[in-house]
N, C-alpha and C. Protein backbone atom coordinates (compact mmCIF):
# COMPACT_ATOMS: atom_id res chain seq x y z
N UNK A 1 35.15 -13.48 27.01
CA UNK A 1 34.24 -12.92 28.01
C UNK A 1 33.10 -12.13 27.36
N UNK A 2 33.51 -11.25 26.61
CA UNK A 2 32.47 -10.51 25.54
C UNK A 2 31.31 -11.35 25.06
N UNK A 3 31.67 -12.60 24.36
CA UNK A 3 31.20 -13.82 23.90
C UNK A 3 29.65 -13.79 25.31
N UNK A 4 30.19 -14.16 26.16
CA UNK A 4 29.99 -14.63 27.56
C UNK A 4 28.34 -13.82 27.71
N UNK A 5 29.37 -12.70 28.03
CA UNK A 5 28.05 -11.69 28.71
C UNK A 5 26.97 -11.40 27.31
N UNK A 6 27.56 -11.36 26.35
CA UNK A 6 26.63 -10.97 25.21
C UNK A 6 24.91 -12.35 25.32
N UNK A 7 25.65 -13.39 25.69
CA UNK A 7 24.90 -14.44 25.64
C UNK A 7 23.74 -14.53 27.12
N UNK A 8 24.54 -14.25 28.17
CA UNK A 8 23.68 -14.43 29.53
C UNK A 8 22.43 -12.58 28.98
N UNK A 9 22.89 -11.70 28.61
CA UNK A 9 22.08 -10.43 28.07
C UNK A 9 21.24 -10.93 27.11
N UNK A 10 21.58 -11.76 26.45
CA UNK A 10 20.13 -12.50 25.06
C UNK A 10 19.35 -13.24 26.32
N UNK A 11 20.03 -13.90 27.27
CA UNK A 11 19.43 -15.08 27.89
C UNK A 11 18.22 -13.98 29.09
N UNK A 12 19.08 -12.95 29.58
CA UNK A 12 17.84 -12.16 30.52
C UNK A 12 16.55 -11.69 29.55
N UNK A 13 17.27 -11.19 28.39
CA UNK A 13 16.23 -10.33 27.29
C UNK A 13 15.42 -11.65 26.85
N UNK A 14 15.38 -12.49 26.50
CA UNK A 14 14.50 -13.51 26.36
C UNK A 14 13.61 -14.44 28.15
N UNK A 15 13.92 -14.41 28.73
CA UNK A 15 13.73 -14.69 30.35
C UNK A 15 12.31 -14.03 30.23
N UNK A 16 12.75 -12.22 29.85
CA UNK A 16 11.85 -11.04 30.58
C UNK A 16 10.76 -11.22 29.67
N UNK A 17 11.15 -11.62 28.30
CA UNK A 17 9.72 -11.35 27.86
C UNK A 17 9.22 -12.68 27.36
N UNK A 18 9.40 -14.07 27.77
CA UNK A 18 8.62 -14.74 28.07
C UNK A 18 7.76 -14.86 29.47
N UNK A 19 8.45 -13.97 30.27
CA UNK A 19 7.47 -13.95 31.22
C UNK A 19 6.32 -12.90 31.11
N UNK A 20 6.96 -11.86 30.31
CA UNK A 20 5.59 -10.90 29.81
C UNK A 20 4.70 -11.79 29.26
N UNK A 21 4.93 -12.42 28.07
CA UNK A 21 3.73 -13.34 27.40
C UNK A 21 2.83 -14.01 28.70
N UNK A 22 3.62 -14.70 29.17
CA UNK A 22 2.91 -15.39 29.68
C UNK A 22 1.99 -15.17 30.72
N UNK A 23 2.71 -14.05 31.53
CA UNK A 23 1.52 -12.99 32.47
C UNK A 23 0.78 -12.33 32.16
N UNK A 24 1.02 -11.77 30.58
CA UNK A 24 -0.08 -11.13 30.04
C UNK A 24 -1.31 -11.25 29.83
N UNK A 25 -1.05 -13.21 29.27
CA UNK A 25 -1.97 -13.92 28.60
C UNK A 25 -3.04 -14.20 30.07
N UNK A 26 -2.25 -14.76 31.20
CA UNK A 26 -2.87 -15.00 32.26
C UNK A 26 -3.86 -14.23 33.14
N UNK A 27 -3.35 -13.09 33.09
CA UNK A 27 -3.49 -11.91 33.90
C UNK A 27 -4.41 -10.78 33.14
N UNK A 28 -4.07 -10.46 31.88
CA UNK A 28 -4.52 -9.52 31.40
C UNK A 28 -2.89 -8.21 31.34
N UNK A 29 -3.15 -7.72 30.56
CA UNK A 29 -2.10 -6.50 30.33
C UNK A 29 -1.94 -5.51 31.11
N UNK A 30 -3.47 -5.42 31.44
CA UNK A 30 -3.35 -4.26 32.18
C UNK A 30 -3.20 -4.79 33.88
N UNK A 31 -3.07 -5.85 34.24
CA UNK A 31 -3.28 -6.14 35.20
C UNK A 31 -1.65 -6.69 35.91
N UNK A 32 -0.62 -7.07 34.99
CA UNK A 32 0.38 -6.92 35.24
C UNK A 32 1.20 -6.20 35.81
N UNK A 33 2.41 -5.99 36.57
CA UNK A 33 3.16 -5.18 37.02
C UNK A 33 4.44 -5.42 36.75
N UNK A 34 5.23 -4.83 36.34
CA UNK A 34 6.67 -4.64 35.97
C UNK A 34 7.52 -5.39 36.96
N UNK A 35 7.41 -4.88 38.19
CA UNK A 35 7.67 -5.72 39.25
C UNK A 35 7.20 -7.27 39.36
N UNK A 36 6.40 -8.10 39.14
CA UNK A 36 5.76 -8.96 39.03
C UNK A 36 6.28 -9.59 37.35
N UNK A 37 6.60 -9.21 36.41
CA UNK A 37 7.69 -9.35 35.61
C UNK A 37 8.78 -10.18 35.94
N UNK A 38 9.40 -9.02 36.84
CA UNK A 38 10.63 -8.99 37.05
C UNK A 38 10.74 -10.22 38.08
N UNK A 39 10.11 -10.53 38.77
CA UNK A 39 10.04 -11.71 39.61
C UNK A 39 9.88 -13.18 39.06
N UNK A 40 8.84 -13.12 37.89
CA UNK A 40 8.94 -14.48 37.28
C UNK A 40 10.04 -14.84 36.63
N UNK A 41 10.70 -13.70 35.80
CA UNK A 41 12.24 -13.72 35.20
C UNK A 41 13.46 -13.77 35.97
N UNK A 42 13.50 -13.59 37.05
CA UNK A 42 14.13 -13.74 37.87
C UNK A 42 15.28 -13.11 37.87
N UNK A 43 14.83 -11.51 37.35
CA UNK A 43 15.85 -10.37 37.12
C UNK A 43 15.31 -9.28 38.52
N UNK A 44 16.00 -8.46 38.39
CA UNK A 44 15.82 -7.19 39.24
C UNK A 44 14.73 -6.19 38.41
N UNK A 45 14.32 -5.17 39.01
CA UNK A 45 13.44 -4.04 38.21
C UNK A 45 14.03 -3.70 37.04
N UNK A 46 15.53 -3.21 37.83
CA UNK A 46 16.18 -2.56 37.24
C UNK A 46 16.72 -3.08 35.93
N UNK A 47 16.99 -4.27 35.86
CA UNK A 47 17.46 -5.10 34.66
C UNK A 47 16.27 -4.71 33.85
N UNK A 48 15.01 -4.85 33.99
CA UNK A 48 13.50 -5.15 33.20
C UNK A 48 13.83 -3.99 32.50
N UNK A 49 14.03 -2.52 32.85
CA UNK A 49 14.25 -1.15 32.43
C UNK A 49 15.29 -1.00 31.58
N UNK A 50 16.21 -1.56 32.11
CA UNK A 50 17.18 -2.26 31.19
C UNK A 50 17.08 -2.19 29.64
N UNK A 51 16.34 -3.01 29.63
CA UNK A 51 15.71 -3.78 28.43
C UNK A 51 14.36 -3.37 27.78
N UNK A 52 13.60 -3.00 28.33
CA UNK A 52 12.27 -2.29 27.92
C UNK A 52 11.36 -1.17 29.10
N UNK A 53 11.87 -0.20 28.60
CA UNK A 53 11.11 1.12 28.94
C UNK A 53 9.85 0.81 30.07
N UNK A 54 8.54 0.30 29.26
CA UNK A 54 7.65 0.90 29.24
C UNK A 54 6.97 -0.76 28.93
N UNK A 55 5.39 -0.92 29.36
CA UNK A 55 4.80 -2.55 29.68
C UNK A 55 5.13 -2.56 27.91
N UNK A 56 4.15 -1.30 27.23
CA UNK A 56 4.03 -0.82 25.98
C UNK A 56 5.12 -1.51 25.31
N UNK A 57 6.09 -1.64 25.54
CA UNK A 57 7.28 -1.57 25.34
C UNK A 57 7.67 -3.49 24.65
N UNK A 58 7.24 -4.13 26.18
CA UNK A 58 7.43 -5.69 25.87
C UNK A 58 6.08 -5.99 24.83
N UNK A 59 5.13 -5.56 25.03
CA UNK A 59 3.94 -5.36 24.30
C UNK A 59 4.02 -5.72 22.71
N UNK A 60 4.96 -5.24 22.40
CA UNK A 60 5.19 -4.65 20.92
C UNK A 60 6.24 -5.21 20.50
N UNK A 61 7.07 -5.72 21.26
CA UNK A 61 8.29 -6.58 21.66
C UNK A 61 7.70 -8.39 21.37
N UNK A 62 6.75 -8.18 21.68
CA UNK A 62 6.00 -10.10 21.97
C UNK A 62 5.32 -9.49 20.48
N UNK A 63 4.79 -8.67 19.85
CA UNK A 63 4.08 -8.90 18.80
C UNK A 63 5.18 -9.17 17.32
N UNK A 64 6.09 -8.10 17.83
CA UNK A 64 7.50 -8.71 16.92
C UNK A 64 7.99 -9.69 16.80
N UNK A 65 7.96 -10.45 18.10
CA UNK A 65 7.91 -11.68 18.01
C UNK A 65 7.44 -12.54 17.45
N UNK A 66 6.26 -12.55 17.15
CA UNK A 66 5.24 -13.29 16.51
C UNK A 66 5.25 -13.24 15.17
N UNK A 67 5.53 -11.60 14.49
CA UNK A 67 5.50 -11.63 12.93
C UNK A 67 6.73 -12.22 12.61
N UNK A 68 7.76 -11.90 13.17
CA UNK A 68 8.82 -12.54 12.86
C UNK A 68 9.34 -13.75 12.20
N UNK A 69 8.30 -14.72 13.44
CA UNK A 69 7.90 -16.31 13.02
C UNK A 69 6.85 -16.23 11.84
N UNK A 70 5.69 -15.56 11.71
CA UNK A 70 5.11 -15.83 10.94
C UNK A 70 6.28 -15.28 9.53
N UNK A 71 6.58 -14.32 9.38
CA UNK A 71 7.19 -13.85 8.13
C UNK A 71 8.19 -14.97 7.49
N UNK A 72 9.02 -15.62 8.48
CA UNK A 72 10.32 -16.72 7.87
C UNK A 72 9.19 -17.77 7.59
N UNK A 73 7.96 -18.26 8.33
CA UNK A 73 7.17 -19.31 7.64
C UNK A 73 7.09 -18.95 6.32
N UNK A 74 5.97 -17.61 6.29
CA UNK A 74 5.81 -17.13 5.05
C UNK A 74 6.48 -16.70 3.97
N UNK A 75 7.47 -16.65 4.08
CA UNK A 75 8.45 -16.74 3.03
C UNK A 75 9.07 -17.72 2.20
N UNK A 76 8.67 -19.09 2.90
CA UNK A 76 8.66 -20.67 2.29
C UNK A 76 7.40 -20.75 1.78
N UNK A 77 6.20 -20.21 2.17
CA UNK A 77 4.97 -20.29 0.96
C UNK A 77 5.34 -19.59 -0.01
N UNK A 78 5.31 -18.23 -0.11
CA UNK A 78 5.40 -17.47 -0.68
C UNK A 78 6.69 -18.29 -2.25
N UNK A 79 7.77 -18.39 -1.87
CA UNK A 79 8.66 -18.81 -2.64
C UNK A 79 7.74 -20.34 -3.25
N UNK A 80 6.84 -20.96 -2.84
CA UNK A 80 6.24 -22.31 -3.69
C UNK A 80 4.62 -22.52 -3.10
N UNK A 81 4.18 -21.34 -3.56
CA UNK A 81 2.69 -21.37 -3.13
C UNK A 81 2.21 -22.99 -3.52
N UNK A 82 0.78 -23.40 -3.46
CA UNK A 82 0.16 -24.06 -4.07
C UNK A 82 -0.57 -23.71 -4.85
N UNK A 83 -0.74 -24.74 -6.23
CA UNK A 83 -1.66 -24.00 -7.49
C UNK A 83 -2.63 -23.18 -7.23
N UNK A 84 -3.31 -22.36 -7.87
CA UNK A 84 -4.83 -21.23 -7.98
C UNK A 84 -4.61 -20.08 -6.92
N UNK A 85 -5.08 -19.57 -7.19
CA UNK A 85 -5.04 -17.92 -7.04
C UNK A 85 -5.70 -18.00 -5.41
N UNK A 86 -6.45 -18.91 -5.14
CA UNK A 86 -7.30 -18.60 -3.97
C UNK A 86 -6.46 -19.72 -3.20
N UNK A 87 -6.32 -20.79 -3.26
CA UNK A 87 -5.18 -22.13 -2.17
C UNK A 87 -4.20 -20.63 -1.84
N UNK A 88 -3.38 -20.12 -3.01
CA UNK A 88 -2.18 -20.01 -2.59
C UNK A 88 -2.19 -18.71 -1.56
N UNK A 89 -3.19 -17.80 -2.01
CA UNK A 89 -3.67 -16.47 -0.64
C UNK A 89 -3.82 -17.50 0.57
N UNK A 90 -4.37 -18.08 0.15
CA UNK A 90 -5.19 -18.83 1.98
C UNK A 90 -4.31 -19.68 2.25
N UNK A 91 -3.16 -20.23 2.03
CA UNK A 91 -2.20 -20.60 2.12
C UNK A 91 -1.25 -19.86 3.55
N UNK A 92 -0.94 -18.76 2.38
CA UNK A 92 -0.26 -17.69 3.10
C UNK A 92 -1.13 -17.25 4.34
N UNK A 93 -2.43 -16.52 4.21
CA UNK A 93 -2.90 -15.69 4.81
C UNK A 93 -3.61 -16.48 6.46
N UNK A 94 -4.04 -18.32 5.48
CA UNK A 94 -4.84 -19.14 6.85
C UNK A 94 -3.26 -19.16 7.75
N UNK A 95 -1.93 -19.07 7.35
CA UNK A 95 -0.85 -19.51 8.53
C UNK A 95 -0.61 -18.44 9.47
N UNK A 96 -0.88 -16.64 8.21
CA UNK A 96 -1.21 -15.63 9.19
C UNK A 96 -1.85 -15.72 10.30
N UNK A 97 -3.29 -16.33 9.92
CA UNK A 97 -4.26 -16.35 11.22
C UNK A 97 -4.05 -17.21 12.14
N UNK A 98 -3.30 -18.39 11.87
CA UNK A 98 -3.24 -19.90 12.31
C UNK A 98 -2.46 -19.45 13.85
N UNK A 99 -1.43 -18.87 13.37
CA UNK A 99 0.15 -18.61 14.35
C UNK A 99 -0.63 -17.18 14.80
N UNK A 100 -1.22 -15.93 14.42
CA UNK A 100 -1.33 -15.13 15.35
C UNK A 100 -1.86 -14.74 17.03
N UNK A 101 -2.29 -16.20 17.61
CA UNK A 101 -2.56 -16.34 19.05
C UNK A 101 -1.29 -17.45 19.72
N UNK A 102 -0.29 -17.61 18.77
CA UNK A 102 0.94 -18.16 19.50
C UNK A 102 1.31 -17.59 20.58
N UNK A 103 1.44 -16.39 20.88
CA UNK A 103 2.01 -15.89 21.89
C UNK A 103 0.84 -14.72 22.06
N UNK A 104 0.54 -14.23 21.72
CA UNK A 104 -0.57 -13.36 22.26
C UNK A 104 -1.98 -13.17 22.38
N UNK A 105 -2.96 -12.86 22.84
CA UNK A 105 -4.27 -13.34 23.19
C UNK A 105 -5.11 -11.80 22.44
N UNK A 106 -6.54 -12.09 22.59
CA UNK A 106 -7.02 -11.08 21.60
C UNK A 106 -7.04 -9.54 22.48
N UNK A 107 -7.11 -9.82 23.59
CA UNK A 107 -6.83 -8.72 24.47
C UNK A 107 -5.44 -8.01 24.14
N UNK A 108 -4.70 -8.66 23.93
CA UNK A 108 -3.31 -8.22 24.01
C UNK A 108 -3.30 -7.67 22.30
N UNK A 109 -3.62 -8.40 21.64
CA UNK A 109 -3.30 -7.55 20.13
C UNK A 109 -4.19 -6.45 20.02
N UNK A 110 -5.62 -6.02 20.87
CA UNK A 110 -6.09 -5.13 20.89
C UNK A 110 -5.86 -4.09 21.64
N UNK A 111 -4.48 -4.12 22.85
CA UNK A 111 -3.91 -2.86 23.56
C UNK A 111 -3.06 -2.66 22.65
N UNK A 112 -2.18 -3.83 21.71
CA UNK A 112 -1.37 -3.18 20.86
C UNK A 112 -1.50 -2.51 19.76
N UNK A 113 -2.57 -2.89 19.39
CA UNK A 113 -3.22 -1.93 18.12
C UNK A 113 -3.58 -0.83 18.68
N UNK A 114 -4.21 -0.25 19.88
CA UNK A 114 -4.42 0.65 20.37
C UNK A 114 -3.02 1.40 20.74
N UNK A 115 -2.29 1.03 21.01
CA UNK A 115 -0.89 1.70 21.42
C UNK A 115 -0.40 2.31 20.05
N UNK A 116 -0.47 1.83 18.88
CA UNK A 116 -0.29 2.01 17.67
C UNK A 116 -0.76 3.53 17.10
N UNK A 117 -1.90 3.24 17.05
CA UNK A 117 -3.30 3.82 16.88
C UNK A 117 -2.93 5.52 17.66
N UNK A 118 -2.51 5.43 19.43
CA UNK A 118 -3.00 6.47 19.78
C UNK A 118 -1.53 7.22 19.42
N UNK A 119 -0.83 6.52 19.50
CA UNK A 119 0.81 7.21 19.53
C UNK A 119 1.48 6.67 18.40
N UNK A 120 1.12 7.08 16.95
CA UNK A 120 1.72 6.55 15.66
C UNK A 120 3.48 7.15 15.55
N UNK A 121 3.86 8.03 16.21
CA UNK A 121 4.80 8.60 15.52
C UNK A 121 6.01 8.10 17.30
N UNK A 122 5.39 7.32 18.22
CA UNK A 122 6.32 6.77 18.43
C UNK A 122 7.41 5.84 18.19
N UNK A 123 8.28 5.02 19.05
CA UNK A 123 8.52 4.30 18.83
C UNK A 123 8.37 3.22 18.39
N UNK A 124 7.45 2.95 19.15
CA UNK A 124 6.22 1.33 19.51
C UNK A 124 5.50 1.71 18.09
N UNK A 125 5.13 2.56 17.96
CA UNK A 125 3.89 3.03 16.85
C UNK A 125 4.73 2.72 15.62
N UNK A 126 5.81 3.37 15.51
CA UNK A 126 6.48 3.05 14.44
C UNK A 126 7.23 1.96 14.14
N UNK A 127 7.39 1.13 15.12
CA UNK A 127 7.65 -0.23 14.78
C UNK A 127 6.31 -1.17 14.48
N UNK A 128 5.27 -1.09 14.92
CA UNK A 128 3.67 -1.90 14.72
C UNK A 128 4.18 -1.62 13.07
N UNK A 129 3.56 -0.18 12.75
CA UNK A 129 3.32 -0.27 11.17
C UNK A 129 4.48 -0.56 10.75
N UNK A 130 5.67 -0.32 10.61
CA UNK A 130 6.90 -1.30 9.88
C UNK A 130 6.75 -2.46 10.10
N UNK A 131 6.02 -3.40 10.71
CA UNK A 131 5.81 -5.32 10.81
C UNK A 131 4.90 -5.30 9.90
N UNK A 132 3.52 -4.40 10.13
CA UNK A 132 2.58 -4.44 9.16
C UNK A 132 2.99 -4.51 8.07
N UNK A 133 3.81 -3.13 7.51
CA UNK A 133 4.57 -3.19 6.06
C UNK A 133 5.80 -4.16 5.59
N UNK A 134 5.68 -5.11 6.42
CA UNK A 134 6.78 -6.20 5.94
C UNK A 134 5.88 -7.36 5.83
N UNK A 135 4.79 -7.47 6.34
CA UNK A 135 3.70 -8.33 5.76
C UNK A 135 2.98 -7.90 4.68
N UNK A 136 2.51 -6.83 4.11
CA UNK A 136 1.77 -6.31 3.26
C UNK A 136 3.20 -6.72 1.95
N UNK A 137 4.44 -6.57 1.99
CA UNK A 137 5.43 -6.55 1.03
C UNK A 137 5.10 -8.28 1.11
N UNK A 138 5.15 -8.87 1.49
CA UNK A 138 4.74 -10.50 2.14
C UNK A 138 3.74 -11.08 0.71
N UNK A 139 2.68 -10.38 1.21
CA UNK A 139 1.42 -10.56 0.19
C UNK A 139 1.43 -9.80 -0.68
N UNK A 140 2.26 -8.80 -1.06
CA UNK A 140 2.89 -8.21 -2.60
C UNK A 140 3.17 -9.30 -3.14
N UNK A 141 4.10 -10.09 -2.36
CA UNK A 141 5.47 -10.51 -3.19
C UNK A 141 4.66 -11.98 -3.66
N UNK A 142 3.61 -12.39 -3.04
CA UNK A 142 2.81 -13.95 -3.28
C UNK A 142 2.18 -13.23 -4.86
N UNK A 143 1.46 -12.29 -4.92
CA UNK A 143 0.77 -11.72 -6.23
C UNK A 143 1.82 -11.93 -7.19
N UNK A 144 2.80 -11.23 -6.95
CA UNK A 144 3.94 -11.39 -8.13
C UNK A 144 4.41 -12.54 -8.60
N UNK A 145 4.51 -13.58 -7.54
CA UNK A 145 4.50 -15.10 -8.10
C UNK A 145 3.66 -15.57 -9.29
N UNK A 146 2.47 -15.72 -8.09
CA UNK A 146 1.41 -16.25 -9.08
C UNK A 146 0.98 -14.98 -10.35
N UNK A 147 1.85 -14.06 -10.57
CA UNK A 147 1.70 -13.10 -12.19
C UNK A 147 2.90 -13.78 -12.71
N UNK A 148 3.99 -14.28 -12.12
CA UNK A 148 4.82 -14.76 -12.95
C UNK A 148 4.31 -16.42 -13.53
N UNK A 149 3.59 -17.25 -12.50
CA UNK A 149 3.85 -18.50 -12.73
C UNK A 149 2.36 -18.45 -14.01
N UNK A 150 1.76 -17.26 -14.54
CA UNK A 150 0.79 -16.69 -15.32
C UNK A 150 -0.66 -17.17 -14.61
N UNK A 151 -1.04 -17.18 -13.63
CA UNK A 151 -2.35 -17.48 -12.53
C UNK A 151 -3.16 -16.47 -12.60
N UNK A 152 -2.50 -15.00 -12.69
CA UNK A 152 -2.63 -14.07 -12.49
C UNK A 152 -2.39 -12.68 -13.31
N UNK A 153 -3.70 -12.03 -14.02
CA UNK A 153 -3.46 -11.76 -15.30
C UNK A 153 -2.53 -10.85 -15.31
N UNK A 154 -2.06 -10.19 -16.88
CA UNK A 154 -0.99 -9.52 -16.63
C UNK A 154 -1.05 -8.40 -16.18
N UNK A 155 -2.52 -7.53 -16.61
CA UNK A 155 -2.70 -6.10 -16.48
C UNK A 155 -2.76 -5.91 -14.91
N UNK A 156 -2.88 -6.75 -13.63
CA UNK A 156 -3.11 -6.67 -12.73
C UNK A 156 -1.92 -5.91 -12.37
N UNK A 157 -1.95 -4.66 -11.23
CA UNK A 157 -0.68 -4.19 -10.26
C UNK A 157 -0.55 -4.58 -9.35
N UNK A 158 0.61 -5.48 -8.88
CA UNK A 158 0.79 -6.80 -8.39
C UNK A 158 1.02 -5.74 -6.95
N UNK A 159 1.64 -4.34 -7.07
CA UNK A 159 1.77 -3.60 -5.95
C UNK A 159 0.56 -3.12 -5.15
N UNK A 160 -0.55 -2.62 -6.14
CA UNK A 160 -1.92 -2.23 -5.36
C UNK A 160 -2.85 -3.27 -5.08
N UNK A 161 -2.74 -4.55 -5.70
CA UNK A 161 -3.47 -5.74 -5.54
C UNK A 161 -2.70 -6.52 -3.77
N UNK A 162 -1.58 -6.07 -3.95
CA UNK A 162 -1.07 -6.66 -2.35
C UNK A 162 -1.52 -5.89 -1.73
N UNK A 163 -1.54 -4.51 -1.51
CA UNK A 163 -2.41 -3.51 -0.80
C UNK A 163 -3.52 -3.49 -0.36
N UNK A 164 -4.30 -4.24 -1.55
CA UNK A 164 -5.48 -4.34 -1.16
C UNK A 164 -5.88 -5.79 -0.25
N UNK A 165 -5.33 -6.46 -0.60
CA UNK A 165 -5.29 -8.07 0.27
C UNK A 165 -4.82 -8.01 1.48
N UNK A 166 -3.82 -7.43 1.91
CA UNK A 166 -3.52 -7.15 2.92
C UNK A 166 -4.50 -6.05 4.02
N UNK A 167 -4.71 -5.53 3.19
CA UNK A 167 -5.56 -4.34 4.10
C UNK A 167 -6.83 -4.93 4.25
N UNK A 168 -7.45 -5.93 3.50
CA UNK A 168 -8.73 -6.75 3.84
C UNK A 168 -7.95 -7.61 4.79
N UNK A 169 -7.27 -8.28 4.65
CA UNK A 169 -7.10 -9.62 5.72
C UNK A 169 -6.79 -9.07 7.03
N UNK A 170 -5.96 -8.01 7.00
CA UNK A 170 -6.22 -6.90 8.25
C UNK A 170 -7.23 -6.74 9.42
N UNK A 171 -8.31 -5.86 8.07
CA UNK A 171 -9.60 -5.15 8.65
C UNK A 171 -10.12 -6.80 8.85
N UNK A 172 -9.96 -7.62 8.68
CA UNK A 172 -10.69 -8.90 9.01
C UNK A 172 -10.13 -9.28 10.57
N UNK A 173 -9.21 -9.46 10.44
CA UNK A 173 -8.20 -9.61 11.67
C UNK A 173 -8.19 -8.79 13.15
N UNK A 174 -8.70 -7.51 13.02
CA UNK A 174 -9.28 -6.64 13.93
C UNK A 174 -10.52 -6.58 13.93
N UNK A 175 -11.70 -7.21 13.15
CA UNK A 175 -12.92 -7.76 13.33
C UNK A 175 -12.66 -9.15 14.20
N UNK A 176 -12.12 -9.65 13.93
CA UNK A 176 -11.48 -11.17 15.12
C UNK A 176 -10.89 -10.91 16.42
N UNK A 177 -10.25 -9.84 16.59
CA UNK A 177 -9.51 -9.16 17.96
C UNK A 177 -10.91 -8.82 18.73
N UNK A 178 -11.35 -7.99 18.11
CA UNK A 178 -12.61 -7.22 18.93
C UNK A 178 -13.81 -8.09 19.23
N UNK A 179 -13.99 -9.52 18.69
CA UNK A 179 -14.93 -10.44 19.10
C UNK A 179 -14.52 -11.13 19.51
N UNK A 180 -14.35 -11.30 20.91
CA UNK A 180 -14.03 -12.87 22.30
C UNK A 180 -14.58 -13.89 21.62
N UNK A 181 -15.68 -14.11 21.45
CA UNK A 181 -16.75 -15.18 20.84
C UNK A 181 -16.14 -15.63 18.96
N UNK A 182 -15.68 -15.40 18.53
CA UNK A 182 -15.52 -15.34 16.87
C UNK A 182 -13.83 -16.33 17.39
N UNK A 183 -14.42 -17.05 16.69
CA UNK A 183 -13.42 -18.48 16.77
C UNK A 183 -12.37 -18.00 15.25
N UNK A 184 -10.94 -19.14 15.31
CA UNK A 184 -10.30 -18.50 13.89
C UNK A 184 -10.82 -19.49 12.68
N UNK A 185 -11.90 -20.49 13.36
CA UNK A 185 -12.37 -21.36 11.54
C UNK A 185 -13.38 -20.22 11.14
N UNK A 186 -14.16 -19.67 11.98
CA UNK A 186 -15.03 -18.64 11.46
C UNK A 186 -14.09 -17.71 10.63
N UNK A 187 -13.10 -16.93 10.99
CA UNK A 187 -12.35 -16.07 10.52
C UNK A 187 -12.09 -16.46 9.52
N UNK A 188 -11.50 -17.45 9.47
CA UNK A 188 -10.57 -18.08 7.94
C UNK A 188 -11.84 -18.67 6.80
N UNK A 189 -13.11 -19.40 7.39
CA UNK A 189 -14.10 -19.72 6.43
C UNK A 189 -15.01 -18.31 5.40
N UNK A 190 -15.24 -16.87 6.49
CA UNK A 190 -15.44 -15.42 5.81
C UNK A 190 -13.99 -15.17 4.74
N UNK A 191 -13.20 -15.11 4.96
CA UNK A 191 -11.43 -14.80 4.39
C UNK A 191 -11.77 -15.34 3.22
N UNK A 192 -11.45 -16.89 3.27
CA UNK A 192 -11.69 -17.81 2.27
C UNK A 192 -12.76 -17.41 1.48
N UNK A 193 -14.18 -17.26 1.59
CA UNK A 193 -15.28 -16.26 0.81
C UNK A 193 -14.38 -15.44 -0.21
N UNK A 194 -14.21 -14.48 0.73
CA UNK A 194 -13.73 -13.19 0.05
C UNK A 194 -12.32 -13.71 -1.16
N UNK A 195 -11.38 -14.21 -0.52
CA UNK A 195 -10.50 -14.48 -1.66
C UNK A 195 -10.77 -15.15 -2.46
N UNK A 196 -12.31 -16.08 -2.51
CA UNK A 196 -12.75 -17.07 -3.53
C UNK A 196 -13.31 -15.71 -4.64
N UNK A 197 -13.92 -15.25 -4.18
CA UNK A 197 -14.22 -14.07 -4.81
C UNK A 197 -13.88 -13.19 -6.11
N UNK A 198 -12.55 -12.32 -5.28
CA UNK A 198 -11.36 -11.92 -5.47
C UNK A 198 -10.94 -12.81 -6.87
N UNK A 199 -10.07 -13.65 -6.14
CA UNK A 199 -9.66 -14.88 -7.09
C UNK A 199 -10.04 -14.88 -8.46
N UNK A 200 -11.76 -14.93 -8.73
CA UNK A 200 -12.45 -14.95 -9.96
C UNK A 200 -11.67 -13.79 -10.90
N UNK A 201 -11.88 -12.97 -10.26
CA UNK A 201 -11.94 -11.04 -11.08
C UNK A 201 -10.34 -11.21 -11.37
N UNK A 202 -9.34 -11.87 -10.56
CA UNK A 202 -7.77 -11.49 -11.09
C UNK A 202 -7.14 -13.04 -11.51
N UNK A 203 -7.76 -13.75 -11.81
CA UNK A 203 -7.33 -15.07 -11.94
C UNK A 203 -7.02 -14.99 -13.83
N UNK A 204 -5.95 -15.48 -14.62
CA UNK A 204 -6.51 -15.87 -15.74
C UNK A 204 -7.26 -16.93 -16.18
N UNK A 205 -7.62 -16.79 -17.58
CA UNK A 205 -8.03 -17.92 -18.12
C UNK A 205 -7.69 -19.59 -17.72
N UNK A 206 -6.36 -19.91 -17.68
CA UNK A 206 -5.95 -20.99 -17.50
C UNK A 206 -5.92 -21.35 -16.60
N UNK A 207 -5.71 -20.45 -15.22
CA UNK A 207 -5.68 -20.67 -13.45
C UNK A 207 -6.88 -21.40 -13.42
């Protein structure tokens, strides 16, 4: 029985917040209602509360979602990039951009960055930047490859060089949220620039 109910509780908790995605995307975030949730899922209020507090709540819930998938992709690049210093970033970083409107729209990653942003030392807040920092360890861990497979010279700090890649592909990524109009080949063709760039200054000789 345990078995049982544990499974129909994954089955409501997944119900509720595919219907968040999907009303979100439709509707807008702010235009949603909890109640109106709870109706497409075909739970009670009370179940929705249940399970998530606050809209904030599924919000951050659907973006977890998303890194999630992206991170287990990225962890099969990461473990067998493709040759050169610049394929194997844009590798990683074009599947970042590729998969980040799977489930959420630019409206929606821009209330969640804002939820982040205004209330860091919440919950929600403190789960955003822990996804962030499991992607930034993401694009650590690709540098350290390509320093082992020797692409990548030695003196480089494979720890502040992910820091820094990450925090550009970022600030790029919230330049893409905040423009409706800015398509993701635009995004990824500027990216690509920059890591061609990049690439030169930390690449060795032989890469």
């Amino acid at each position: 029985m345990a078995g049982l109910r544990d499974r129909q509780k994954a089955d409501r908790e997944r119900r509720i917040l595919s219907a968040a995605v999907t009303m979100f995307r439709a509707k807008g975030y702010r235009a949603v209602r909890l109640e109106d949730l709870a109706e497409r899922a075909d739970v009670s209020v009370g179940t929705v509360y249940n399970y998530y507090r606050t809209k904030g709540d599924l919000l951050i819930a659907a973006v977890a979602m998303e890194v999630e998938e992206v991170l287990e992709t990225g962890a099969t690049i990461v473990a067998t990039p493709p040759p050169g210093v610049e394929p194997a970033l844009m590798a990683l970083i074009g599947f970042y951009y590729d998969h980040s409107l799977e489930y959420l729209s630019k409206e929606m990653w821009r209330t969640a960055m804002a939820l982040s942003i205004e209330a860091p030392e919440t919950p929600n807040g403190q789960r955003y930047s822990a996804l962030d920092s499991r992607l930034e360890a993401q694009v650590t861990e690709m540098i350290r490859v390509l320093k082992r497979r020797g692409e990548v010279r030695a003196d480089i700090d494979s720890t502040a060089m992910g820091q820094f890649v990450f925090n550009n592909l970022n600030m790029m990524f919230i330049e893409f949220v905040k423009d409706d109009a800015m398509t993701l080949d635009a995004l990824r063709e500027t990216v690509t620039v920059q890591m061609r760039a990049l690439a030169r200054m930390i690449a060795t000789e032989a890469a």
